[in-house]
PDB file of N, CA and C in Angstrom:
ATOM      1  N   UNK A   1      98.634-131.026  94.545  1.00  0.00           N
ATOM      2  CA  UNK A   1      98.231-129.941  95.398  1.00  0.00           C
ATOM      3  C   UNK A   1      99.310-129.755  96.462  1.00  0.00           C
ATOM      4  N   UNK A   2     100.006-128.643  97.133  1.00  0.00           N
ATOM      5  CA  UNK A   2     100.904-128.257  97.611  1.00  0.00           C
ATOM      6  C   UNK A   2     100.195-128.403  99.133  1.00  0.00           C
ATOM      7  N   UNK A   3     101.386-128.697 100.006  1.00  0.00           N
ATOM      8  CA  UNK A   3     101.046-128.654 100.961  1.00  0.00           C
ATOM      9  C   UNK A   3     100.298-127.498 101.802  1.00  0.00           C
ATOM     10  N   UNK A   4     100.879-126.738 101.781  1.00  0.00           N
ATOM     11  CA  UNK A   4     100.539-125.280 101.626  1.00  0.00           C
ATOM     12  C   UNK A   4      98.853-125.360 101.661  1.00  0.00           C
ATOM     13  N   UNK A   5      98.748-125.908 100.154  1.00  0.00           N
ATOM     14  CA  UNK A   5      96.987-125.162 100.082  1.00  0.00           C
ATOM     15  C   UNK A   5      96.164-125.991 100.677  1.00  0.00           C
ATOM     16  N   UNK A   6      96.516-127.144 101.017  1.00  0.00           N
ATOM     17  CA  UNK A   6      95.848-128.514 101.642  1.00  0.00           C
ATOM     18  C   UNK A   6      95.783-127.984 102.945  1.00  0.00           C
ATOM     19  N   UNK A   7      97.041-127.545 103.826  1.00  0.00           N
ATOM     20  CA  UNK A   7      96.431-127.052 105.054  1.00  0.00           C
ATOM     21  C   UNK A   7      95.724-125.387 105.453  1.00  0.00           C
ATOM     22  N   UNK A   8      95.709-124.782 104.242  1.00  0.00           N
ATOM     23  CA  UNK A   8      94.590-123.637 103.984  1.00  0.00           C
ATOM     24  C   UNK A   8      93.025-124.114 103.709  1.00  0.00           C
ATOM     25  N   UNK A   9      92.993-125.208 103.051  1.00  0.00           N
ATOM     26  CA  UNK A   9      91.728-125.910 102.632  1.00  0.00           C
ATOM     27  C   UNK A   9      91.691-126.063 104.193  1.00  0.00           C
ATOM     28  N   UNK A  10      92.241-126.941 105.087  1.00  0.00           N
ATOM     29  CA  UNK A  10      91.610-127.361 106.281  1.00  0.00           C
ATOM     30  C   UNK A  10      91.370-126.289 107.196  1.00  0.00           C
ATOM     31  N   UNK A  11      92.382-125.434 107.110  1.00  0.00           N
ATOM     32  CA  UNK A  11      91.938-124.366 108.027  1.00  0.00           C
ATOM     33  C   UNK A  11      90.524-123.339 107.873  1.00  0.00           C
ATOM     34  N   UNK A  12      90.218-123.371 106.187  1.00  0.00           N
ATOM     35  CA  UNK A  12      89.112-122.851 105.938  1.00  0.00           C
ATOM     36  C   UNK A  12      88.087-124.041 106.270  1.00  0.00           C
ATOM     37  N   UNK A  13      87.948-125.402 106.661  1.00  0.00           N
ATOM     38  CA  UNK A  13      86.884-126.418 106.709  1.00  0.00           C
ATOM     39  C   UNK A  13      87.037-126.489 108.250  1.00  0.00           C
ATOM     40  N   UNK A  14      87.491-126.546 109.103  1.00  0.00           N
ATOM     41  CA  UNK A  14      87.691-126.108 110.753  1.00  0.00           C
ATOM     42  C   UNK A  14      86.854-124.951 110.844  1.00  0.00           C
ATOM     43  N   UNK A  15      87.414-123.550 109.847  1.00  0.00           N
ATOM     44  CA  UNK A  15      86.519-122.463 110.520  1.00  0.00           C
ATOM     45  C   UNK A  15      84.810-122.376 109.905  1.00  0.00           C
ATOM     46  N   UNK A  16      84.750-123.046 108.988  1.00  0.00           N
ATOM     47  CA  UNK A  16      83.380-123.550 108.644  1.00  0.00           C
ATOM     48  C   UNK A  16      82.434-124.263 109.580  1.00  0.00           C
ATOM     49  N   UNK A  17      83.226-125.365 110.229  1.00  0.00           N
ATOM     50  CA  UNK A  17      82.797-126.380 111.401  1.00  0.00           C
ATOM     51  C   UNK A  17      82.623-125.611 112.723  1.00  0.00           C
ATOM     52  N   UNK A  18      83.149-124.504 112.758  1.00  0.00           N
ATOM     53  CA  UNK A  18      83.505-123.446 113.646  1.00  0.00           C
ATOM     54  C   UNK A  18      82.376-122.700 113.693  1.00  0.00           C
ATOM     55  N   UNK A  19      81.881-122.269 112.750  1.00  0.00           N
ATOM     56  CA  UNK A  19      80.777-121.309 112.082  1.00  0.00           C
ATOM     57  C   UNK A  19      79.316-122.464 112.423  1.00  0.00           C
ATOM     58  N   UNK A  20      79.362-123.257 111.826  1.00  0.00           N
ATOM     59  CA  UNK A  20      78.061-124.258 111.718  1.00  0.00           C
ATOM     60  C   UNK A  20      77.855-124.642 113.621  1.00  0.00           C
ATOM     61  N   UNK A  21      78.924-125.067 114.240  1.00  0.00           N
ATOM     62  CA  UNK A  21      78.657-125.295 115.265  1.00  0.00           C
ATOM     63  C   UNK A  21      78.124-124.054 116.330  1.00  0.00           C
ATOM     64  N   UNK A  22      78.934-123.086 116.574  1.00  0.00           N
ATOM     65  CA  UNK A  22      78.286-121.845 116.594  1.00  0.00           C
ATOM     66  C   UNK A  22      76.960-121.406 116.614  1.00  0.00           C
ATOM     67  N   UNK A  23      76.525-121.364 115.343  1.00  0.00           N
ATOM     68  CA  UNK A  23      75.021-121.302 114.937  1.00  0.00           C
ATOM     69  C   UNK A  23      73.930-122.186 115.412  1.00  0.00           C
ATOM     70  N   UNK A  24      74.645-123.964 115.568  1.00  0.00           N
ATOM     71  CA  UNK A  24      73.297-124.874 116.335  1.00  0.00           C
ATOM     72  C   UNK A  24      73.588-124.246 117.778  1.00  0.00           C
ATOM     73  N   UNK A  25      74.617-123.800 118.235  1.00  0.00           N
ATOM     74  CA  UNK A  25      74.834-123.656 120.159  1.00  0.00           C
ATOM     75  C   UNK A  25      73.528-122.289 120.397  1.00  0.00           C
ATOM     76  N   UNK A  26      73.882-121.419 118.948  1.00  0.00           N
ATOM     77  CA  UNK A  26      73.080-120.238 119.548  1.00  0.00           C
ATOM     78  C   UNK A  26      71.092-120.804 119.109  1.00  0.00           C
ATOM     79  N   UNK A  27      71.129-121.311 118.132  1.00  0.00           N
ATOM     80  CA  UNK A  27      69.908-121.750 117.966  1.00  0.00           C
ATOM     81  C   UNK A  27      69.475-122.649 118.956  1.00  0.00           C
ATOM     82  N   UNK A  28      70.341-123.622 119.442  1.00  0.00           N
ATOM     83  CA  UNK A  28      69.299-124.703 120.823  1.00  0.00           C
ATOM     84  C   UNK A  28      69.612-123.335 122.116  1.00  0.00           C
ATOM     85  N   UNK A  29      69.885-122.088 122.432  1.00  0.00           N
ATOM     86  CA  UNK A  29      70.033-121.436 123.382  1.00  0.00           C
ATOM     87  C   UNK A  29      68.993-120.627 123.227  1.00  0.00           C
ATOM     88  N   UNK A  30      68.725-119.761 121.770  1.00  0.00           N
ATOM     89  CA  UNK A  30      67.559-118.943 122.009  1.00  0.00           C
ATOM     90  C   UNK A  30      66.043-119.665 121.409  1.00  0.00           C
ATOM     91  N   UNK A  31      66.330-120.971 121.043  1.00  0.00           N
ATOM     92  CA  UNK A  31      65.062-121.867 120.747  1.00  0.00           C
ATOM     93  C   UNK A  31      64.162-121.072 119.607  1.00  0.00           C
ATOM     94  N   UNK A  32      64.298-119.913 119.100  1.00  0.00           N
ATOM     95  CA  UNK A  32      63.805-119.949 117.791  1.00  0.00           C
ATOM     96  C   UNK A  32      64.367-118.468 117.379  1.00  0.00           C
ATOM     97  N   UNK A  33      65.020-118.143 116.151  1.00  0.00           N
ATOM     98  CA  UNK A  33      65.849-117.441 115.596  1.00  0.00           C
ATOM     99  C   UNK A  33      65.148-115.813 115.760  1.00  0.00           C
ATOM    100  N   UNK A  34      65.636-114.761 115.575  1.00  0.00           N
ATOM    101  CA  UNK A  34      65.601-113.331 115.907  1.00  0.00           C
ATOM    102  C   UNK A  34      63.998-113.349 114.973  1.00  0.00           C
ATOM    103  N   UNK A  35      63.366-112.248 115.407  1.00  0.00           N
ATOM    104  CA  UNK A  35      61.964-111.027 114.164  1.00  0.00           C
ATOM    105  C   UNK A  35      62.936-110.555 113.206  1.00  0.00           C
ATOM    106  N   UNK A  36      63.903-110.019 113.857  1.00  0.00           N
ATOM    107  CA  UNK A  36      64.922-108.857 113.115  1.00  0.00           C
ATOM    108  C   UNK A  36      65.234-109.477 112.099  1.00  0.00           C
ATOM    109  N   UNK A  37      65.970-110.642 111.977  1.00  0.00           N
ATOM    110  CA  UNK A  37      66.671-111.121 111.010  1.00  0.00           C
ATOM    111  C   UNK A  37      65.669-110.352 109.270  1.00  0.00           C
ATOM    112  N   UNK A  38      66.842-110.621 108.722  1.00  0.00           N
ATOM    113  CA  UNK A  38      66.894-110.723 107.272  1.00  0.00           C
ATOM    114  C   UNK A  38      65.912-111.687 107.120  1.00  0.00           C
ATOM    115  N   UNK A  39      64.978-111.518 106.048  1.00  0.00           N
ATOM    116  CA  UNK A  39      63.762-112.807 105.499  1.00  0.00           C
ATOM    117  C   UNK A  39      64.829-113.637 104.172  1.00  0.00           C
ATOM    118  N   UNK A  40      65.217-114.510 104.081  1.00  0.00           N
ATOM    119  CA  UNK A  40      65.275-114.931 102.979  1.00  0.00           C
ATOM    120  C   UNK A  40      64.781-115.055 101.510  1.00  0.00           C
ATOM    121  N   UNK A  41      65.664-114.850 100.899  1.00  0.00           N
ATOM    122  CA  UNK A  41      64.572-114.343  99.350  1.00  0.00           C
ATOM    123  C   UNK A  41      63.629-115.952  99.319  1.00  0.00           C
ATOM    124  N   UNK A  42      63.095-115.544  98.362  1.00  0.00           N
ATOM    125  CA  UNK A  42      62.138-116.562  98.031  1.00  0.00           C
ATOM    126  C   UNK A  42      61.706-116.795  96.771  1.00  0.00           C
ATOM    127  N   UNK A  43      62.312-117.544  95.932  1.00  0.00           N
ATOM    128  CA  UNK A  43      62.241-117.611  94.780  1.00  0.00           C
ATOM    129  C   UNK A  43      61.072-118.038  93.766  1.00  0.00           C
ATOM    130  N   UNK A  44      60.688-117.783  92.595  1.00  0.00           N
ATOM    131  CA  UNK A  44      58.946-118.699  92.171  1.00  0.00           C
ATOM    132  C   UNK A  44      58.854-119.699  92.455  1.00  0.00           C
ATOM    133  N   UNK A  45      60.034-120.451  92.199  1.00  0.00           N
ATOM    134  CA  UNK A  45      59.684-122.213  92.111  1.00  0.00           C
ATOM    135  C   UNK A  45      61.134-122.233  92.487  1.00  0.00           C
ATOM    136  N   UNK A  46      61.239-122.609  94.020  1.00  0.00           N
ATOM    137  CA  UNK A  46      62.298-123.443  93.880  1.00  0.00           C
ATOM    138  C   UNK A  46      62.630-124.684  93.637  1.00  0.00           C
ATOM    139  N   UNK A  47      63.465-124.914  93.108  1.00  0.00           N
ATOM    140  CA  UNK A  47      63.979-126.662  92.143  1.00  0.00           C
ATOM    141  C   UNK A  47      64.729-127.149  93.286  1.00  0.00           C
ATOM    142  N   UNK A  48      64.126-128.226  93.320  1.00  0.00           N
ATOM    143  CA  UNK A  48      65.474-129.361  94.439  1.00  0.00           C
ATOM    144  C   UNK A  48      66.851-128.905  93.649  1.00  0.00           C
ATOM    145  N   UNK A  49      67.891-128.838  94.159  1.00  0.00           N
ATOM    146  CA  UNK A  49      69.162-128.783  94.033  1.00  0.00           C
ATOM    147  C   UNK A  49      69.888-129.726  93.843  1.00  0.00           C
ATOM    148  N   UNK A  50      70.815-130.088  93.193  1.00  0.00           N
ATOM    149  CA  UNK A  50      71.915-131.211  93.290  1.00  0.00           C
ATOM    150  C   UNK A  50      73.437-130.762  93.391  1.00  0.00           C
ATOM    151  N   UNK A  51      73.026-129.611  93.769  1.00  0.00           N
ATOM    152  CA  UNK A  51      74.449-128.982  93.996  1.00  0.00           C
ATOM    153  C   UNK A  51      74.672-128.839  95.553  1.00  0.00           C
ATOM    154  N   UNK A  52      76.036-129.507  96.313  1.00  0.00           N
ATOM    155  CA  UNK A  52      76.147-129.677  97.397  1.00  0.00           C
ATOM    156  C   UNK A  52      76.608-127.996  98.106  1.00  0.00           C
ATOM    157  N   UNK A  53      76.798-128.323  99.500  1.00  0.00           N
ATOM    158  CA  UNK A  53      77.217-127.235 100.278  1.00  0.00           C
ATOM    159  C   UNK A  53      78.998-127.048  99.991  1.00  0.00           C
ATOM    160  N   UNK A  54      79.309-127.826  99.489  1.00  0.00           N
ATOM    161  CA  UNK A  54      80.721-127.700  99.715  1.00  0.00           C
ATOM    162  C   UNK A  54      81.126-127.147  98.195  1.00  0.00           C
ATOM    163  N   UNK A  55      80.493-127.356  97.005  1.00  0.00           N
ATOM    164  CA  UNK A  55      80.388-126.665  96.079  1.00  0.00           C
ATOM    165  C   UNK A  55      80.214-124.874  95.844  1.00  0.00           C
ATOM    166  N   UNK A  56      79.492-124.906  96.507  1.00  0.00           N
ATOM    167  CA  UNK A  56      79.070-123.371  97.153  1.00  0.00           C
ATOM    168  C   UNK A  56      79.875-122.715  97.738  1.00  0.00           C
ATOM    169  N   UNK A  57      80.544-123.618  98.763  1.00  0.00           N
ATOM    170  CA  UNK A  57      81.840-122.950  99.780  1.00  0.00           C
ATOM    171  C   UNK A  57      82.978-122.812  99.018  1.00  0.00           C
ATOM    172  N   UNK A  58      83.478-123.836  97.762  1.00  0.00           N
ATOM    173  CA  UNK A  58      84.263-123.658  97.201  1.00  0.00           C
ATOM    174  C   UNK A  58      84.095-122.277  96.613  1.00  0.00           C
ATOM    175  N   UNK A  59      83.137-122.322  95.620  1.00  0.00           N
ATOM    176  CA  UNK A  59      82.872-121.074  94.929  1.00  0.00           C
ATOM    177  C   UNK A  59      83.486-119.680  95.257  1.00  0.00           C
ATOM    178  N   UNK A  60      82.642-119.762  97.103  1.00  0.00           N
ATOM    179  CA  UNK A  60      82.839-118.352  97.520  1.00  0.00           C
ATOM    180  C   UNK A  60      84.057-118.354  98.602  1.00  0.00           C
ATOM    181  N   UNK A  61      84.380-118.864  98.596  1.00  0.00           N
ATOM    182  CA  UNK A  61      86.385-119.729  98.910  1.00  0.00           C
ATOM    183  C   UNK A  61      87.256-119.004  98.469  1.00  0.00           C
ATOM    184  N   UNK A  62      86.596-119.125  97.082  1.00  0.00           N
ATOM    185  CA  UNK A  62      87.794-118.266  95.810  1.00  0.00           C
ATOM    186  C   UNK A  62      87.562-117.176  95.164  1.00  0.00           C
ATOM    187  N   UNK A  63      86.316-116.630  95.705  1.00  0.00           N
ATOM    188  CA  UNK A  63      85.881-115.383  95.538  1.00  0.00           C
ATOM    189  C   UNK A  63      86.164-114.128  96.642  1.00  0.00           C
ATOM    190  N   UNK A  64      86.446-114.695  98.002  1.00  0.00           N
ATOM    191  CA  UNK A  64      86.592-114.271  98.937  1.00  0.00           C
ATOM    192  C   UNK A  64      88.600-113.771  99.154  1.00  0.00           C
ATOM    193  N   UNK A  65      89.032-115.234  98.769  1.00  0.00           N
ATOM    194  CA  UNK A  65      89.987-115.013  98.648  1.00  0.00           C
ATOM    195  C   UNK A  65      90.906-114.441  97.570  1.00  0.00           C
ATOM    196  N   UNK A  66      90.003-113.678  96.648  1.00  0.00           N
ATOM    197  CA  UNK A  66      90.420-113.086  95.025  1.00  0.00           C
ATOM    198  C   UNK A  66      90.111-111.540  96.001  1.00  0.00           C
ATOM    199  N   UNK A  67      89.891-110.797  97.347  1.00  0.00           N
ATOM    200  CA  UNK A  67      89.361-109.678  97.478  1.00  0.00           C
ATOM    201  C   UNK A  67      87.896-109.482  97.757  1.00  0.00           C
ATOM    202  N   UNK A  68      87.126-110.301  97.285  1.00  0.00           N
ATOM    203  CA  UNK A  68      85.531-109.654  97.274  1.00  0.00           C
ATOM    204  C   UNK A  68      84.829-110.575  98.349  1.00  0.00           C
ATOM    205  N   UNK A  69      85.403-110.264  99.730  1.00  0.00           N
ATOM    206  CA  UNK A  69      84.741-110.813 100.835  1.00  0.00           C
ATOM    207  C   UNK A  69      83.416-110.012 101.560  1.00  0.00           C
ATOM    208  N   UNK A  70      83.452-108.800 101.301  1.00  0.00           N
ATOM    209  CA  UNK A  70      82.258-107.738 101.288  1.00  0.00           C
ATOM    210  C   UNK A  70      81.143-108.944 100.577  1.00  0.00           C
ATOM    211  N   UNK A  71      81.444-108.281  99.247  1.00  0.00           N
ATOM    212  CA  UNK A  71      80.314-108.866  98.431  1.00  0.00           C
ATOM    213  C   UNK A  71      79.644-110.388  98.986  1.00  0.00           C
ATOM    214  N   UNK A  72      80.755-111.235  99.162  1.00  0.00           N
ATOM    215  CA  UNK A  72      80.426-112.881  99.375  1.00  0.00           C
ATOM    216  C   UNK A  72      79.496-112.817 100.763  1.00  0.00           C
ATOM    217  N   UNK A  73      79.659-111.762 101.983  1.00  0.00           N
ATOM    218  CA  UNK A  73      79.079-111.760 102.711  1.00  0.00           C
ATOM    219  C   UNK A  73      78.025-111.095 102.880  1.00  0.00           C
ATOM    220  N   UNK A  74      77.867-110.048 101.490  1.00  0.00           N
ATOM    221  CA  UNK A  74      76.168-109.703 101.412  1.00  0.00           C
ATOM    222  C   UNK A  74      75.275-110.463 100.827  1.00  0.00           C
ATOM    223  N   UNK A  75      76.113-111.592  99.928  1.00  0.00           N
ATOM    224  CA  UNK A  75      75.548-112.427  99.211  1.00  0.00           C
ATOM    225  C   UNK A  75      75.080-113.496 100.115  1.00  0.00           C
ATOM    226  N   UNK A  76      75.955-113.579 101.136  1.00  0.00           N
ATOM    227  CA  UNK A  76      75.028-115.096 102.023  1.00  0.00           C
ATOM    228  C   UNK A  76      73.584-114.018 102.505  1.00  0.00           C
ATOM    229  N   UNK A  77      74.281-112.865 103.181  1.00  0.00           N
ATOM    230  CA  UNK A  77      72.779-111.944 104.045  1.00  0.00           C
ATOM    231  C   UNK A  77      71.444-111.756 103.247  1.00  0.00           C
ATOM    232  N   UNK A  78      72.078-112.245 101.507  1.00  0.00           N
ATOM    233  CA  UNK A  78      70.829-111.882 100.807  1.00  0.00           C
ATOM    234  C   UNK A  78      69.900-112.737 100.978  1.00  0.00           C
ATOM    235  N   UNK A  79      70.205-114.204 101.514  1.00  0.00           N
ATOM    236  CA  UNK A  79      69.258-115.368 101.161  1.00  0.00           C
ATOM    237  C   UNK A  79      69.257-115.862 102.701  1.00  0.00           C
ATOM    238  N   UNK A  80      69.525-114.808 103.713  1.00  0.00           N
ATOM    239  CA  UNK A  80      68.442-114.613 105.158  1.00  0.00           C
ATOM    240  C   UNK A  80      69.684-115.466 106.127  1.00  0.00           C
ATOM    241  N   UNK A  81      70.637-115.184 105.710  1.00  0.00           N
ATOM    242  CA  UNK A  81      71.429-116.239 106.639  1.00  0.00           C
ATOM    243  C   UNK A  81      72.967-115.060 107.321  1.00  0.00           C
ATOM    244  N   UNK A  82      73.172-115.582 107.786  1.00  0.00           N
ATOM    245  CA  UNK A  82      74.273-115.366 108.807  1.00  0.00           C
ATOM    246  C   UNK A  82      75.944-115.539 108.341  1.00  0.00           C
ATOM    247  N   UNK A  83      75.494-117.270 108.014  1.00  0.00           N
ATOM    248  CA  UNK A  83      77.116-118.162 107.422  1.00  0.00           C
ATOM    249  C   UNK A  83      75.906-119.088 106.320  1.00  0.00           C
ATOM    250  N   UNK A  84      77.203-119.062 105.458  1.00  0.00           N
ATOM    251  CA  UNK A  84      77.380-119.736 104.615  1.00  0.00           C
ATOM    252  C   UNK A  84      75.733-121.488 104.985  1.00  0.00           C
ATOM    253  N   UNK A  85      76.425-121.950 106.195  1.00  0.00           N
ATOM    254  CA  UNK A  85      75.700-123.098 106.572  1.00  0.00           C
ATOM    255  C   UNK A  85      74.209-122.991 106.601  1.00  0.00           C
ATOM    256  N   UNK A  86      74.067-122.064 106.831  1.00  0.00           N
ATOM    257  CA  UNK A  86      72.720-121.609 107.587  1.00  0.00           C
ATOM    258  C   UNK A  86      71.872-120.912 105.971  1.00  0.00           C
ATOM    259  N   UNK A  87      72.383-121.068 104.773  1.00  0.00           N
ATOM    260  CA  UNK A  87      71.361-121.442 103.546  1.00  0.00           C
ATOM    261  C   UNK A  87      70.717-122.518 102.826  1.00  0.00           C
ATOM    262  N   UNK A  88      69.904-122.109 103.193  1.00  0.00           N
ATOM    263  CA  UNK A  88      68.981-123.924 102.550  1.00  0.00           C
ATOM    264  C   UNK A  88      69.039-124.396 101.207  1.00  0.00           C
ATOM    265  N   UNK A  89      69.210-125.619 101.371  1.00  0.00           N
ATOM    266  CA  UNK A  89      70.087-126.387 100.049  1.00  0.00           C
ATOM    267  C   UNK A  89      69.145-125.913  98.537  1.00  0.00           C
ATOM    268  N   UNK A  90      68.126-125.279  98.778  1.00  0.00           N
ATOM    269  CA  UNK A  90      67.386-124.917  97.488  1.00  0.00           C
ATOM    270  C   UNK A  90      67.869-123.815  97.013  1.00  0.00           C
ATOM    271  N   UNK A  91      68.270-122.898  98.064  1.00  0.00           N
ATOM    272  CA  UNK A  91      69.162-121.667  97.195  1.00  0.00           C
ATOM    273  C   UNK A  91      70.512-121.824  96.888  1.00  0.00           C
ATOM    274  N   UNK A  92      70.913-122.971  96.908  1.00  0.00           N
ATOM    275  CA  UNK A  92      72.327-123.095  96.419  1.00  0.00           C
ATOM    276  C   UNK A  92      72.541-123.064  94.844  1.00  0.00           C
ATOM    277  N   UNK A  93      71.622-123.375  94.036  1.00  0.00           N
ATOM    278  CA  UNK A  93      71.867-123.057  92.902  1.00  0.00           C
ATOM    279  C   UNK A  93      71.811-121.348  92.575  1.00  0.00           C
ATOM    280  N   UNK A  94      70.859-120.798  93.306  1.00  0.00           N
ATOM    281  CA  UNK A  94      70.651-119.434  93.033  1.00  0.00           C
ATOM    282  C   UNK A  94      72.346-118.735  93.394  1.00  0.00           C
ATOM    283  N   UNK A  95      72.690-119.016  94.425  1.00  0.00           N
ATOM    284  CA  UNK A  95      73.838-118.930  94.682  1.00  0.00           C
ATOM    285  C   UNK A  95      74.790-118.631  94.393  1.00  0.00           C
ATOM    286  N   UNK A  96      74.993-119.650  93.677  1.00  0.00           N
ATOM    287  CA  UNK A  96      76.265-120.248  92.467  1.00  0.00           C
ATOM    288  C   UNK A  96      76.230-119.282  91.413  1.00  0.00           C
ATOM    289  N   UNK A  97      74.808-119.066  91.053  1.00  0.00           N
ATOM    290  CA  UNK A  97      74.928-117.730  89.975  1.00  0.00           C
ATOM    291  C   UNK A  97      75.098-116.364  89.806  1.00  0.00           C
ATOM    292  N   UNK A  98      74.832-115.917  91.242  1.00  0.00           N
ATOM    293  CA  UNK A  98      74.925-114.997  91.703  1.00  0.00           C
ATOM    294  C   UNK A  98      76.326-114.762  91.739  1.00  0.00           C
ATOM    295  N   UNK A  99      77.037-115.772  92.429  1.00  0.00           N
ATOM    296  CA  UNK A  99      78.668-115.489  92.900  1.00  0.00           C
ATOM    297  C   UNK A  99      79.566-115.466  91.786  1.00  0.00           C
ATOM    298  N   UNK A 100      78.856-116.095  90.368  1.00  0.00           N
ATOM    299  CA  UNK A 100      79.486-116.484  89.301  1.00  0.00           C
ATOM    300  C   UNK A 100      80.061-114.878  88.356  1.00  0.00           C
ATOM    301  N   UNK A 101      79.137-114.135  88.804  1.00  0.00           N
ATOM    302  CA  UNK A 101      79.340-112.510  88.102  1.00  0.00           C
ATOM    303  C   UNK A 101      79.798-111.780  89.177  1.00  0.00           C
ATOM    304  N   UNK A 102      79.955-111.929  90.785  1.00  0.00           N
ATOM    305  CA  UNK A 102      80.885-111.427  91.457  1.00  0.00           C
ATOM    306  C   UNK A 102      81.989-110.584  91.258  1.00  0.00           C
ATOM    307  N   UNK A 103      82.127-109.647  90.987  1.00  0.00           N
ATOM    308  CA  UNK A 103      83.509-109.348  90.619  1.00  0.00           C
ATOM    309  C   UNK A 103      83.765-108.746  89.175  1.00  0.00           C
ATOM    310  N   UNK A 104      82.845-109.384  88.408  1.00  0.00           N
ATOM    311  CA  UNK A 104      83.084-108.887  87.171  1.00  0.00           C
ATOM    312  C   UNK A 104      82.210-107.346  86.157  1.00  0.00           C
ATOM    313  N   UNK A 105      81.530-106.780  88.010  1.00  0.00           N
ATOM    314  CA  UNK A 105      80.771-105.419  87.404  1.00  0.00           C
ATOM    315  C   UNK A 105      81.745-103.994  87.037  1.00  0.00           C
TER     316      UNK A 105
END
């Protein structure tokens, strides 16, 4: 792996840490999240997951950075969130599938 992409990987995992921290400062400030917001979908049965967060970030890492950063960011708004962090580990599989046809309509 080139140096190059190793310190693009970190700079994208800083602005992630960037993003996540962010989100707890504004959540312990307004002590419980907007009415307005987006509801999160809600699926029949969600399945515990074994697919991590950083799997996910990869995904839409390289989806984002192929052009389709629109899309990747209606795709987090679809499942009630803000960033990436702020989706609960049960929709991460839904996720993954979603982002997987990204691009290819």
């Amino acid at each position: 792996m080139s140096k190059i992409k190793l310190l693009l990987d970190l700079v994208e995992d800083i602005r992630s840490l960037a993003d996540s921290l962010q989100a707890l400062c504004d959540k312990a400030v307004q002590g419980e999240p907007d009415s307005g917001q987006t509801q999160p979908v809600e699926s029949e049965t969600p399945e515990p997951s074994n697919i991590s967060l950083e799997q996910v970030r990869t995904v839409l890492t390289d989806k984002s950075r192929n052009g389709l950063t629109a899309e990747v960011r209606e795709l987090i708004r679809k499942y009630g969130a803000d960033k990436l962090s702020e989706i609960k580990p049960e929709h991460f599989s839904a996720v993954l599938k979603e982002a997987e046809v990204l691009g290819n309509g």
